[in-house]
Protein backbone atom coordinates (compact mmCIF):
# COMPACT_ATOMS: atom_id res chain seq x y z
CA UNK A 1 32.56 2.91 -46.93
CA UNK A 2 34.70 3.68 -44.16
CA UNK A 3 38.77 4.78 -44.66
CA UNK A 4 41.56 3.47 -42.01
CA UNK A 5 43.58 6.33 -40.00
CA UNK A 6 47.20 6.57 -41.30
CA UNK A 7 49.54 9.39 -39.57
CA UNK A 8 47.20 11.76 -38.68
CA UNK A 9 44.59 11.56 -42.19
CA UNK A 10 42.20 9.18 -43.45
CA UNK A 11 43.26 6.94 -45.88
CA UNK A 12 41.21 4.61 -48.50
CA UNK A 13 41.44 1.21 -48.92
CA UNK A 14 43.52 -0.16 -52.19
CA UNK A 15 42.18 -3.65 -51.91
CA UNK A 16 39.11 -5.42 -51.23
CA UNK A 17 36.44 -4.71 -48.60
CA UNK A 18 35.47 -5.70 -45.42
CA UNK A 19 31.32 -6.32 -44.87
CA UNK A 20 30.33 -5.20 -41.46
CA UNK A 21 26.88 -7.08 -40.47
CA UNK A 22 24.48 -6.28 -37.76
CA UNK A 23 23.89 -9.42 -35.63
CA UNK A 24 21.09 -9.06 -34.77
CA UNK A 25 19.07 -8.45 -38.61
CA UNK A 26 22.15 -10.27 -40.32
CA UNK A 27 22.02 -6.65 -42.54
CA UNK A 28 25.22 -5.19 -43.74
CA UNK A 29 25.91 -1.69 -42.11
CA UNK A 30 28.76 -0.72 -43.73
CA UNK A 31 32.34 -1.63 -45.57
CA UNK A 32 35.86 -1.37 -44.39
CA UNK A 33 39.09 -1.67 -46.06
CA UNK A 34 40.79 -4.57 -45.93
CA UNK A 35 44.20 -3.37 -45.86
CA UNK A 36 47.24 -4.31 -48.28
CA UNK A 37 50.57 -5.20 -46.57
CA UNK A 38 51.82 -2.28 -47.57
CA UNK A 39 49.20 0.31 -46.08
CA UNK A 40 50.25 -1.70 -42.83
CA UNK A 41 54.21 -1.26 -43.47
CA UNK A 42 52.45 2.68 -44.15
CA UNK A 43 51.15 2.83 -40.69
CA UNK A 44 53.97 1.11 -39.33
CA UNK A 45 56.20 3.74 -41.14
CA UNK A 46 54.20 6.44 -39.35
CA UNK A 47 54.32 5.39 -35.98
CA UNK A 48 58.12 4.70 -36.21
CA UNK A 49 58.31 8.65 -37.45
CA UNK A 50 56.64 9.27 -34.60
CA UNK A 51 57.82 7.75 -32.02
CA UNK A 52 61.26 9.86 -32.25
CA UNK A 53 59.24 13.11 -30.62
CA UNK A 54 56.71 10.90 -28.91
CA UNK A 55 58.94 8.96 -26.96
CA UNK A 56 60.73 12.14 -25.60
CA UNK A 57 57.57 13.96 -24.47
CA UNK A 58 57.56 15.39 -21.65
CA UNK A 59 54.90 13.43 -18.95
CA UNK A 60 52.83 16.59 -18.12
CA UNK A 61 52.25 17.05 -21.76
CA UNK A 62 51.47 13.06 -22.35
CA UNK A 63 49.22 13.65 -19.26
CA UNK A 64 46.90 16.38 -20.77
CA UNK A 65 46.90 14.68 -24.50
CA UNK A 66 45.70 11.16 -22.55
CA UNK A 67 42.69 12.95 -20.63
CA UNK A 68 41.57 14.75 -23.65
CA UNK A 69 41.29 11.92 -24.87
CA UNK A 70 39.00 10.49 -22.27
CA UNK A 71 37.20 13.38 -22.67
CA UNK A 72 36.05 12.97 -25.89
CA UNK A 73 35.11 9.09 -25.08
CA UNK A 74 33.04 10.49 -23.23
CA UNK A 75 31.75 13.17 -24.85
CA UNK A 76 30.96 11.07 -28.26
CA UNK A 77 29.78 7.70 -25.38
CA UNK A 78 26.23 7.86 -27.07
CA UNK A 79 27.14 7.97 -30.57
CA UNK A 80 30.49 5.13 -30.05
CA UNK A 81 27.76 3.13 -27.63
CA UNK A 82 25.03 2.82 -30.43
CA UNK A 83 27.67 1.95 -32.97
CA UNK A 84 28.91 -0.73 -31.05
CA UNK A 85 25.69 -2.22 -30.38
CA UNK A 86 25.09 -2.10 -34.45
CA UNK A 87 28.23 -4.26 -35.21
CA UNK A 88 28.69 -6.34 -31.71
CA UNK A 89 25.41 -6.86 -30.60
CA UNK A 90 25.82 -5.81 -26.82
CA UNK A 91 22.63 -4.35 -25.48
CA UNK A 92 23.13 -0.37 -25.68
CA UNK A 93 23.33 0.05 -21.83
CA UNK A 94 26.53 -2.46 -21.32
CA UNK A 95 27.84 -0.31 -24.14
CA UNK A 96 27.27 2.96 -22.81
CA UNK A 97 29.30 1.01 -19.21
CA UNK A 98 32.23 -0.25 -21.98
CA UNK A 99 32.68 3.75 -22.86
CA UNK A 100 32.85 4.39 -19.36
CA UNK A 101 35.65 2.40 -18.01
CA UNK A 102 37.31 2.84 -21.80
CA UNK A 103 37.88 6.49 -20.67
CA UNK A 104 38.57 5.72 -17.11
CA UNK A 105 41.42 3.90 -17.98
CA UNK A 106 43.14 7.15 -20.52
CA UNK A 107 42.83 8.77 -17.40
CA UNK A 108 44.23 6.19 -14.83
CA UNK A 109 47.31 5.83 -17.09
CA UNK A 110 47.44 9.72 -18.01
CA UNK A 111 48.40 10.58 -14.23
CA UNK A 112 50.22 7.32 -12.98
CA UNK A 113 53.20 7.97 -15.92
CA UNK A 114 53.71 11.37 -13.67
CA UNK A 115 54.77 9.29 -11.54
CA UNK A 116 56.78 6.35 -12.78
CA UNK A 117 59.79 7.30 -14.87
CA UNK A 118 61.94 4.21 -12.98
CA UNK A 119 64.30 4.73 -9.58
CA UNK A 120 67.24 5.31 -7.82
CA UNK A 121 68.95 2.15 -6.53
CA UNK A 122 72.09 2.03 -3.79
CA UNK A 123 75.56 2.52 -5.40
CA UNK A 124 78.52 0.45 -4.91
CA UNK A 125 81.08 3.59 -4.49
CA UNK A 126 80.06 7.01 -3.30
CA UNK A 127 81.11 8.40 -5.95
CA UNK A 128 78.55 6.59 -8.52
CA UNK A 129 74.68 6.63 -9.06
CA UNK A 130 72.63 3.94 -10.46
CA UNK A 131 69.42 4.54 -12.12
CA UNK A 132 66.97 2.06 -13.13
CA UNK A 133 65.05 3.64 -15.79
CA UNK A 134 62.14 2.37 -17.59
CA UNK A 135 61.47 3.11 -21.47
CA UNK A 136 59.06 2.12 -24.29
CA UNK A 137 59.75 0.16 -26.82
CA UNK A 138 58.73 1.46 -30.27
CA UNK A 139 56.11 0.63 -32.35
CA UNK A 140 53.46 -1.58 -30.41
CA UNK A 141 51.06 -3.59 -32.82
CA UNK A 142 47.79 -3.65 -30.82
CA UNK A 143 45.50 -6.20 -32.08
CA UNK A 144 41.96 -5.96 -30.71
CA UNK A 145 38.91 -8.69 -30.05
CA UNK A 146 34.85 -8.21 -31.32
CA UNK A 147 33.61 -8.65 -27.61
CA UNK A 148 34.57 -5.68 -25.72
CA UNK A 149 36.61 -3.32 -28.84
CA UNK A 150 36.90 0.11 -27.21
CA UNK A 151 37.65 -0.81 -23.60
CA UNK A 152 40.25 -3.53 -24.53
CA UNK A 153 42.29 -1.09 -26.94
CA UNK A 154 41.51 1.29 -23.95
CA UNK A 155 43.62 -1.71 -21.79
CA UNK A 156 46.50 -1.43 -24.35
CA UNK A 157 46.59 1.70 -26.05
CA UNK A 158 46.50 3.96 -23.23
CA UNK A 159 49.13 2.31 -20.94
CA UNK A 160 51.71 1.67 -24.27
CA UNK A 161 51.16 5.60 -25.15
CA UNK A 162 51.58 6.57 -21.62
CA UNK A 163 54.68 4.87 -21.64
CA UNK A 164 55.95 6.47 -24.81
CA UNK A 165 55.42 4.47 -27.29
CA UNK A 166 53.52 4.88 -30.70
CA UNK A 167 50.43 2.09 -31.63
CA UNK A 168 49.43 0.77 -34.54
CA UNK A 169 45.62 -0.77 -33.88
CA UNK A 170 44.13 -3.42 -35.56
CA UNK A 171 40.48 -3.93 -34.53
CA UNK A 172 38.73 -7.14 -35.12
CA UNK A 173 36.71 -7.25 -38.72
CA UNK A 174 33.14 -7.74 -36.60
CA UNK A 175 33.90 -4.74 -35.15
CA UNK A 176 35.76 -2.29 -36.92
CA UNK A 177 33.27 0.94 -36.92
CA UNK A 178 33.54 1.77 -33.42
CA UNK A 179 37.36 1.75 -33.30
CA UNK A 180 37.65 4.16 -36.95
CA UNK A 181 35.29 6.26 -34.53
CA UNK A 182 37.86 6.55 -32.47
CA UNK A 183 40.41 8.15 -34.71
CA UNK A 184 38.49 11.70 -33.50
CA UNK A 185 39.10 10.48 -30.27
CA UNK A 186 42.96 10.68 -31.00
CA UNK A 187 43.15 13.26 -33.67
CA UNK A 188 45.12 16.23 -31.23
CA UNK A 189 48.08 13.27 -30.75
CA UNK A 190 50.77 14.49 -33.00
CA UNK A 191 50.36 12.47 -36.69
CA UNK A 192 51.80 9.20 -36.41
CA UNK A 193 51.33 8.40 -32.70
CA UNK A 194 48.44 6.53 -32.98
CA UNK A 195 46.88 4.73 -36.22
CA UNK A 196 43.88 2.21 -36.57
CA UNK A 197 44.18 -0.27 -39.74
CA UNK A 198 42.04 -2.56 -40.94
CA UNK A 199 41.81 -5.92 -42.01
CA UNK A 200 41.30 -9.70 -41.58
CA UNK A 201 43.91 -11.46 -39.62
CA UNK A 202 45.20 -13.62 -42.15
CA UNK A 203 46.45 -10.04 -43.95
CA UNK A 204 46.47 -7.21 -41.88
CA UNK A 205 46.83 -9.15 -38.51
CA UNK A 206 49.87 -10.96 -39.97
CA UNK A 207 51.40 -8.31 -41.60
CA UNK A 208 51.01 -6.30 -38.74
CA UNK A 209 52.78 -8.85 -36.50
CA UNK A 210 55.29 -9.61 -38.80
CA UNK A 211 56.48 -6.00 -39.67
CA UNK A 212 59.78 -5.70 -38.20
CA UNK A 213 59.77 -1.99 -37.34
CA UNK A 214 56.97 -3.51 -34.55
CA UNK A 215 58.68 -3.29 -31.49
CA UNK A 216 56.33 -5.50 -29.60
CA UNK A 217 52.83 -6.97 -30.60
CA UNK A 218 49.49 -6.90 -27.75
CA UNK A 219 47.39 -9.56 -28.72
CA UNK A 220 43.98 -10.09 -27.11
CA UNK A 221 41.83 -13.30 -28.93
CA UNK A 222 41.72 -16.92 -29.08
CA UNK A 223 44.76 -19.81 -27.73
CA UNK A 224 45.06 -21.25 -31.86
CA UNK A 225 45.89 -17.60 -33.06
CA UNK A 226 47.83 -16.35 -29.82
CA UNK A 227 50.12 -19.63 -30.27
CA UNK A 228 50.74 -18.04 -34.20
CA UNK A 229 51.74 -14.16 -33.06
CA UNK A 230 53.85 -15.91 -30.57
CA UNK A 231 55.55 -17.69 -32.72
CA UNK A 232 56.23 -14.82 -35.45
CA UNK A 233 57.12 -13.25 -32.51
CA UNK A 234 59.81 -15.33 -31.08
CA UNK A 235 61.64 -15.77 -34.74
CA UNK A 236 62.00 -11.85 -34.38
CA UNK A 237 62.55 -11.87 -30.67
CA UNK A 238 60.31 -9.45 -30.10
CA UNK A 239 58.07 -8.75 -27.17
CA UNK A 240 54.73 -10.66 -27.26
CA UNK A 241 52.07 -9.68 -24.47
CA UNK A 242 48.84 -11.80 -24.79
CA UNK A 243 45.34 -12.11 -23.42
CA UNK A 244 44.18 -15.80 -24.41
CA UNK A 245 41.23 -18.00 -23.28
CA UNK A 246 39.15 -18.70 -20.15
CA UNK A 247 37.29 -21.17 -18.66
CA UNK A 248 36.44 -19.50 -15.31
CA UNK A 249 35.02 -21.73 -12.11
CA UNK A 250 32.14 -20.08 -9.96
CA UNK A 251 31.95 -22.02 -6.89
CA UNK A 252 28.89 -21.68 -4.55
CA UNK A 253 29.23 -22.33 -1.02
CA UNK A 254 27.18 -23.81 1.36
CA UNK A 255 26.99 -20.76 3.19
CA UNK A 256 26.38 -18.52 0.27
CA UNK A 257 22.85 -16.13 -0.14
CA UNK A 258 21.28 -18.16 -2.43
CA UNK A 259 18.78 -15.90 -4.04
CA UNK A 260 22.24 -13.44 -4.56
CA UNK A 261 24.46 -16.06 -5.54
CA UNK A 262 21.81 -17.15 -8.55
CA UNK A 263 21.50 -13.99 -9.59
CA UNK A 264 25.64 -13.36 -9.74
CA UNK A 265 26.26 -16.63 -11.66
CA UNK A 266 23.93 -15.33 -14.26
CA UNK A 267 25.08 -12.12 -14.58
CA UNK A 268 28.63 -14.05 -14.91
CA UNK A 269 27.61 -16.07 -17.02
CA UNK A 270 25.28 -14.59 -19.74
CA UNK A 271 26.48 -11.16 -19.70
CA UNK A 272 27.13 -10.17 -23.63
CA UNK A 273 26.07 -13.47 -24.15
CA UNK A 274 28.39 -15.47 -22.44
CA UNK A 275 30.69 -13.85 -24.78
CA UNK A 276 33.57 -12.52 -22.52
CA UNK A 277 36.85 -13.85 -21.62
CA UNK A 278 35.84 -14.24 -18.20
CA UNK A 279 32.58 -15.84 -18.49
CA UNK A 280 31.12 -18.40 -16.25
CA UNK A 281 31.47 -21.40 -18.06
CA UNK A 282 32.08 -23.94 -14.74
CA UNK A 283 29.74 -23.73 -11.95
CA UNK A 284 30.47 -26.00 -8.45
CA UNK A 285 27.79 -25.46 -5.93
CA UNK A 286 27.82 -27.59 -3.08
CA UNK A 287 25.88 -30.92 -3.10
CA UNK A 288 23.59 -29.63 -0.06
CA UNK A 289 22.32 -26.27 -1.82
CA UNK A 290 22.74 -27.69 -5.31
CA UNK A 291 19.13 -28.29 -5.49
CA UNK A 292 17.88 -25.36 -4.06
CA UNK A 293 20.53 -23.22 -5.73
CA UNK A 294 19.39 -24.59 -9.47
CA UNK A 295 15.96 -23.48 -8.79
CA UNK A 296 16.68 -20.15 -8.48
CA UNK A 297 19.11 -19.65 -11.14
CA UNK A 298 16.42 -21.52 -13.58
CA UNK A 299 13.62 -19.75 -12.24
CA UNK A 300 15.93 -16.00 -12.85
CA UNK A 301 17.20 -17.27 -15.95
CA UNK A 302 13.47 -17.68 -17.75
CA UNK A 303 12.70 -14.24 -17.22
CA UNK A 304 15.46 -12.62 -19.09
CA UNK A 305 14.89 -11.19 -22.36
CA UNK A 306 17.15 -12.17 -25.54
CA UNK A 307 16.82 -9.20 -28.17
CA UNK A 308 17.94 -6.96 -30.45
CA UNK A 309 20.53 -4.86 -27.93
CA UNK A 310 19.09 -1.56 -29.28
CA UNK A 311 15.72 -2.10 -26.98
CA UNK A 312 16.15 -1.23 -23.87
CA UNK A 313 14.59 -4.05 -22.31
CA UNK A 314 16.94 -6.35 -23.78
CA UNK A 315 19.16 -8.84 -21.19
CA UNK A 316 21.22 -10.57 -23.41
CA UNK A 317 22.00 -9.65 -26.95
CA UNK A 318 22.68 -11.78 -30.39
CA UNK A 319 25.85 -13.68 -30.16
CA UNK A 320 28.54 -12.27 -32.99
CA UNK A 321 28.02 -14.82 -35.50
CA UNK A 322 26.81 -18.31 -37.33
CA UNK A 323 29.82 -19.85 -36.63
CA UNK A 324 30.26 -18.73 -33.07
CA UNK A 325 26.86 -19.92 -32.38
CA UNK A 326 26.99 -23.55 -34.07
CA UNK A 327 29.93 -23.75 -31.83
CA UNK A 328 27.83 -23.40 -28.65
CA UNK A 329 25.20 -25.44 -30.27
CA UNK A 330 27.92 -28.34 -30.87
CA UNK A 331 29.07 -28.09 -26.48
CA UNK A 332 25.48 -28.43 -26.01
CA UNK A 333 24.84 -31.48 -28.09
CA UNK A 334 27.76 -33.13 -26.98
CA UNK A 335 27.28 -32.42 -23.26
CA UNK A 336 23.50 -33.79 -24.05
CA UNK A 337 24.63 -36.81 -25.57
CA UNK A 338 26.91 -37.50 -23.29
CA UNK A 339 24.33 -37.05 -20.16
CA UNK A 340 23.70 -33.88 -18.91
CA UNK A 341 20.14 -32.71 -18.35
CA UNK A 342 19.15 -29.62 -19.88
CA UNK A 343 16.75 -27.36 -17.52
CA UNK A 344 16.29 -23.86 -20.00
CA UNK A 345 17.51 -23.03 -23.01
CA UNK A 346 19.36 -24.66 -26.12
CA UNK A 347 17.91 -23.47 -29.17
CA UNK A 348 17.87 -20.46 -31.26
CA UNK A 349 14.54 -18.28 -29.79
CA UNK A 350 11.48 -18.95 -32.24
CA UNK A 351 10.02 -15.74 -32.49
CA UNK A 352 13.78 -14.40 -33.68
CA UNK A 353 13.93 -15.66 -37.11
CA UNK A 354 16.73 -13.70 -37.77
CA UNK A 355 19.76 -12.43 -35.81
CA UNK A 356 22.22 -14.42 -34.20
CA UNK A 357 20.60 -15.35 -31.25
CA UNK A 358 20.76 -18.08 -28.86
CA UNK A 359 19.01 -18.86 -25.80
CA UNK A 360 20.62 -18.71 -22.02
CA UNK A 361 21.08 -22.25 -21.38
CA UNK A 362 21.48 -24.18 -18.08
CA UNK A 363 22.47 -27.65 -17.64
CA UNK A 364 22.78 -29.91 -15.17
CA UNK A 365 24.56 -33.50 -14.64
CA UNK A 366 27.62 -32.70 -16.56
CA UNK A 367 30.95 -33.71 -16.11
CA UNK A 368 34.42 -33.08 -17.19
CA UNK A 369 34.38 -35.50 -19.98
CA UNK A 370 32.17 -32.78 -21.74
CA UNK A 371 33.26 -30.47 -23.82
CA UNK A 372 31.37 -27.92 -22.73
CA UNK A 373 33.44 -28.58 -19.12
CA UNK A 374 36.78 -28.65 -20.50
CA UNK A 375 36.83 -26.26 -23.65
CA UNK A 376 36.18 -21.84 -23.84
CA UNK A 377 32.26 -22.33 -25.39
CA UNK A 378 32.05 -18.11 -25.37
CA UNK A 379 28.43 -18.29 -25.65
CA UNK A 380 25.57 -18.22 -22.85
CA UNK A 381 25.94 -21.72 -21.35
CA UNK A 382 25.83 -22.41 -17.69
CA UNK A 383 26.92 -25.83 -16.69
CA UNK A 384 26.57 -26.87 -13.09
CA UNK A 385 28.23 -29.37 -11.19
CA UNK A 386 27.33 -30.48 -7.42
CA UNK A 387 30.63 -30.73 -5.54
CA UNK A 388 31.17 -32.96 -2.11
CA UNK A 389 33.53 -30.77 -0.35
CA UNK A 390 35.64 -27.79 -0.87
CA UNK A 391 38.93 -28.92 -1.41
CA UNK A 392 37.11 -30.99 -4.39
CA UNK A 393 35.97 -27.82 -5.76
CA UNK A 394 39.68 -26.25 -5.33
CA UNK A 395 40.40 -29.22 -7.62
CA UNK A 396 37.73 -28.91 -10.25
CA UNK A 397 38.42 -24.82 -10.50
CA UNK A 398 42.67 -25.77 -11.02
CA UNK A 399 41.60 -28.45 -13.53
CA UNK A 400 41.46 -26.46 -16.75
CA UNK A 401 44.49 -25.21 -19.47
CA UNK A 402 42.98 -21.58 -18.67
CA UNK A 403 43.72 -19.60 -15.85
CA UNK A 404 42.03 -16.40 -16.26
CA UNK A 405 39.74 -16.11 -13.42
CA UNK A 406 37.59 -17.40 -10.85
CA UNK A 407 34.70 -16.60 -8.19
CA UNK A 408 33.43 -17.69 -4.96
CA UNK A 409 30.48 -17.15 -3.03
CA UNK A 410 30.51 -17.80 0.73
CA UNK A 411 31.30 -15.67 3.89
CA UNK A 412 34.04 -18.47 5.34
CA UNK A 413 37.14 -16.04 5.29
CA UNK A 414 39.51 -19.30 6.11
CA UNK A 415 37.84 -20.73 2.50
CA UNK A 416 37.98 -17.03 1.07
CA UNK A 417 42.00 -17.51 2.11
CA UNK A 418 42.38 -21.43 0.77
CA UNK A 419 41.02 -20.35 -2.83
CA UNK A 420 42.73 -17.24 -3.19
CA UNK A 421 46.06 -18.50 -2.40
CA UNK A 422 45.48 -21.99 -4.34
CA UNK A 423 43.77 -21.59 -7.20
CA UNK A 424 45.50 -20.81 -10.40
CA UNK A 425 43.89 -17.73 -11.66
CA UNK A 426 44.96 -14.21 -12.14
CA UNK A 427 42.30 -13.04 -10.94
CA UNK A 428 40.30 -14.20 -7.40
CA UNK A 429 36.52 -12.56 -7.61
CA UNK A 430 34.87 -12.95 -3.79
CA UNK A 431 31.21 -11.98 -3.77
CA UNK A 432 31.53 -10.03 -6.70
CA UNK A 433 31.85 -11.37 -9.96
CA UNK A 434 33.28 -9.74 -12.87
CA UNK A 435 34.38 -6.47 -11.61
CA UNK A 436 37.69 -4.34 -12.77
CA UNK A 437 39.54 -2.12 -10.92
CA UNK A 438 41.79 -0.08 -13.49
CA UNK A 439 44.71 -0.26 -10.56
CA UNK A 440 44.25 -3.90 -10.02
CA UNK A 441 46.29 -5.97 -12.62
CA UNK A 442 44.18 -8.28 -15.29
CA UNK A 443 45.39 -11.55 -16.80
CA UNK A 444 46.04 -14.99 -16.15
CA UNK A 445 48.01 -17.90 -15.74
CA UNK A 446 48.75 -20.98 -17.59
CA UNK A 447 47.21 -20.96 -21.21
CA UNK A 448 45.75 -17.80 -21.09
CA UNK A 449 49.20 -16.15 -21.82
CA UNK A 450 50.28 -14.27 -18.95
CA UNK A 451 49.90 -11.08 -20.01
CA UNK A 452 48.77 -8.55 -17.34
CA UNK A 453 47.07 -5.11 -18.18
CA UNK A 454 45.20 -2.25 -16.32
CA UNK A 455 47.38 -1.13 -13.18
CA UNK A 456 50.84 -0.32 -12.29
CA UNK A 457 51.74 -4.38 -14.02
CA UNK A 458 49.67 -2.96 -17.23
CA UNK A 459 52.03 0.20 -17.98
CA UNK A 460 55.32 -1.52 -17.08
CA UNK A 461 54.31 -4.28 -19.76
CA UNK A 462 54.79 -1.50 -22.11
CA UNK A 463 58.56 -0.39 -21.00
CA UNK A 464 61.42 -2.14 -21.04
CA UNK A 465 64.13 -1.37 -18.44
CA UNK A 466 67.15 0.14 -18.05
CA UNK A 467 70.33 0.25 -16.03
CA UNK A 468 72.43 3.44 -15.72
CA UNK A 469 75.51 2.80 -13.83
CA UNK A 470 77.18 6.71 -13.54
CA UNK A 471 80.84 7.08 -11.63
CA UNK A 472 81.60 10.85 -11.29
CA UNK A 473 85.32 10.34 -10.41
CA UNK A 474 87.31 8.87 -13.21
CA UNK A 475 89.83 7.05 -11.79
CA UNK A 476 91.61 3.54 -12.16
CA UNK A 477 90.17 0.83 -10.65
CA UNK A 478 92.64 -1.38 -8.21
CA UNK A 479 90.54 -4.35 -9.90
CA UNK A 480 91.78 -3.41 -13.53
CA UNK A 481 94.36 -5.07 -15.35
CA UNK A 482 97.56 -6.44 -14.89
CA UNK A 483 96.66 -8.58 -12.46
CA UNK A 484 100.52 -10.29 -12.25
CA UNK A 485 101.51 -6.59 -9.52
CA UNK A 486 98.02 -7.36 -7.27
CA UNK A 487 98.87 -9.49 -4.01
């Protein structure tokens, strides 16, 4: 039984518990606390305490604390890998990549707020200075997904503490372990600074949001629940950042390496089973490779190996859950039904009788009547669609409520230039799918929230700004009143 980190000390639970179960046996590892609201108002209490100093540190000290910090991620990267894998599922290697970039980032952020304390803008007089500077806001409620748990607190917790504020983190109940690991990780932050409660949503989630010494709320999960913080949000007006839903396009051009371009839409679309926000989940090849195209991506697709992520020949891990999985099981059915030809996959593997698993699936003939077209399935499903031309693709990729990201394969730079400027996507992946870059910005348009972290966009999410308008001379203005002895 695991306890939540509260000001600098573990604390028990005073509630009910939490079951945290291996998806891949379906065995319970371990328990967590499922918070009370008022262990949440405790931790909330903490950080506000907290933020008095930690807001008025000085940046070379912030610096140091932050790469510590990544030092330790990456000193404890076996031991936080393996747990991950025992409560997410992810094979151990992607895990061992997600502690990687996790501690990248505390070290991006640690040196760029050196650097970025706001400006010095042209006066009106010369007698005045104006300063725009930028601050944080308080307490930030950061509210983490099951899919990728250390690098997306990484994504919020290091920017909002290198910007001065204090966090309160509550990690998804899948996943829980990995982030309580992480309270060693932050143990030489002065107490209070950063905490990790947890919780379901519907108690800790909420009350978390709700609090009203949160000064703003980062949100990463699903469109139904981001629509919820958003509007507890707005009755406080308080500052909301989310991360929502994706349907990403990967179009295939004519012109594109086939035998590469196969292999990249399966890596987009099956790695952690399909279960990341920028999965795959629309493929557009071109009607005169289509044929040849789906033979290699079937043909690379039967090899991989579904398993238990702890063997390390395993491609694609167990998917989170049941219900996760009878939701990709329901796309399926309905784009079958409705159509669509299935060419691998679609069933739970026989010779894993238990375990979440389900098998990489490819289909072909669909259509955007499907819902496996039109809604986030967040499972290893890879529908393709043939189109006729490339401003049809354009089209199909701008044709979804999501605009998280998209990818295209060709070597046409006037094509490259047409889809990066007009499709509706945060971001534009050429030849490359997947990738982060912790100084290029990461969010999306439309439905998915708008939200941006990682980069210089990612820390300035976390500050609010100010205007300091300074006149050394004090003397009266000829604009002042009365007005009555002005020509």
């Amino acid at each position: 039984m695991k306890s939540m980190w509260i000001n600098g000390e573990w604390v028990a639970g005073k509630a009910g518990t939490l079951k945290v179960v291996n998806p891949a046996t379906e065995e319970v590892i371990d328990e967590v606390p499922d918070a009370t609201r008022a262990q949440v108002s405790q931790a909330v209490e903490a950080a506000r305490a907290a933020f008095a100093l930690w807001s008025k540190t000085m940046a070379h000290e912030k610096a140091e604390l932050l790469h510590e910090a990544a030092r330790k991620i990456r000193d404890k990267s076996n031991h936080l890998a393996t747990l991950l894998t025992l409560e997410g599922g992810k094979p151990l290697r992607e895990n061992l990549d997600e502690m990687s970039w996790s501690a990248s980032c505390f070290d991006y952020y640690a040196e760029l707020q050196r650097n970025r304390r706001g400006r010095v803008i042209p006066s009106l007089e010369p007698s005045q200075l104006n300063l725009v500077l930028k601050e944080p806001y308080g307490v930030v409620g950061c509210i983490i997904p099951w899919n990728y748990p250390v690098l997306l607190l990484a994504w919020k917790a290091a920017p909002a503490l290198a910007a001065g504020n204090t966090v309160v983190i509550k990690p998804a109940e899948q996943t829980p372990l990995s982030t309580l690991a992480l309270a060693e990780v932050f143990e030489h932050f002065p107490p209070g600074v950063v905490n990790i409660v947890t919780g379901i949503g519907e108690t800790a989630g909420q009350s978390l949001v709700e609090h009203p010494g949160v000064s703003m709320v980062a949100f990463t999960g699903s469109l139904e629940t981001g629509r919820r913080v958003a509007r507890i949000c707005a009755d406080q007006v308080k500052k909301v950042h989310l991360e929502l839903g994706g349907k990403d396009a990967f179009v295939v051009e004519a012109d594109a390496d086939l035998d590469v371009a196969a292999k990249a839409v399966a890596w987009a679309a099956f790695l952690n089973a399909g279960q990341v926000c920028t999965s795959a989940e629309r493929i557009y090849v071109h009607k005169g490779v289509a044929k040849p195209f789906i033979e290699r991506l079937v043909e690379f697709t039967k090899k991989l190996k579904v398993g238990d992520g702890m063997q390390k020949d395993t491609d694609i891990g167990p998917m989170i859950g049941r219900m996760p999985r009878k939701k990709v099981e329901a796309h399926v059915k309905n784009a079958l039904a409705k159509g669509a030809k299935l060419l691998t996959g679609g069933k739970r593997p026989k010779e894993l009788s238990r375990g979440f698993f389900f098998e990489p699936t490819i289909l072909s003939n669909v259509d955007h009547s499907m819902t496996v077209m039109r809604d986030e399935t967040f499972g290893p499903v890879c529908p393709v669609r043939a189109f006729n031309d490339f401003n049809e693709a354009v089209r199909w990729t701008n044709e979804s409520v999501y605009g998280l990201g998209a990818n295209l394969y060709t070597h046409d730079a006037k094509k490259v230039k047409q889809f990066y400027e007009e499709v509706q996507a945060g971001t534009i992946w050429v030849n490359d799918p997947l990738t982060d870059n912790d100084a290029g910005p990461f969010g999306g348009y439309k439905a998915t929230g708008g939200g941006r972290e990682l980069g210089e966009e990612g820390l300035e999410e976390f500050q609010q700004s100010k205007h300091v308008h300074w006149d050394f001379e004090q003397n009266v203005k000829p604009w002042w009143y009365p007005y009555g002895k002005k020509g």
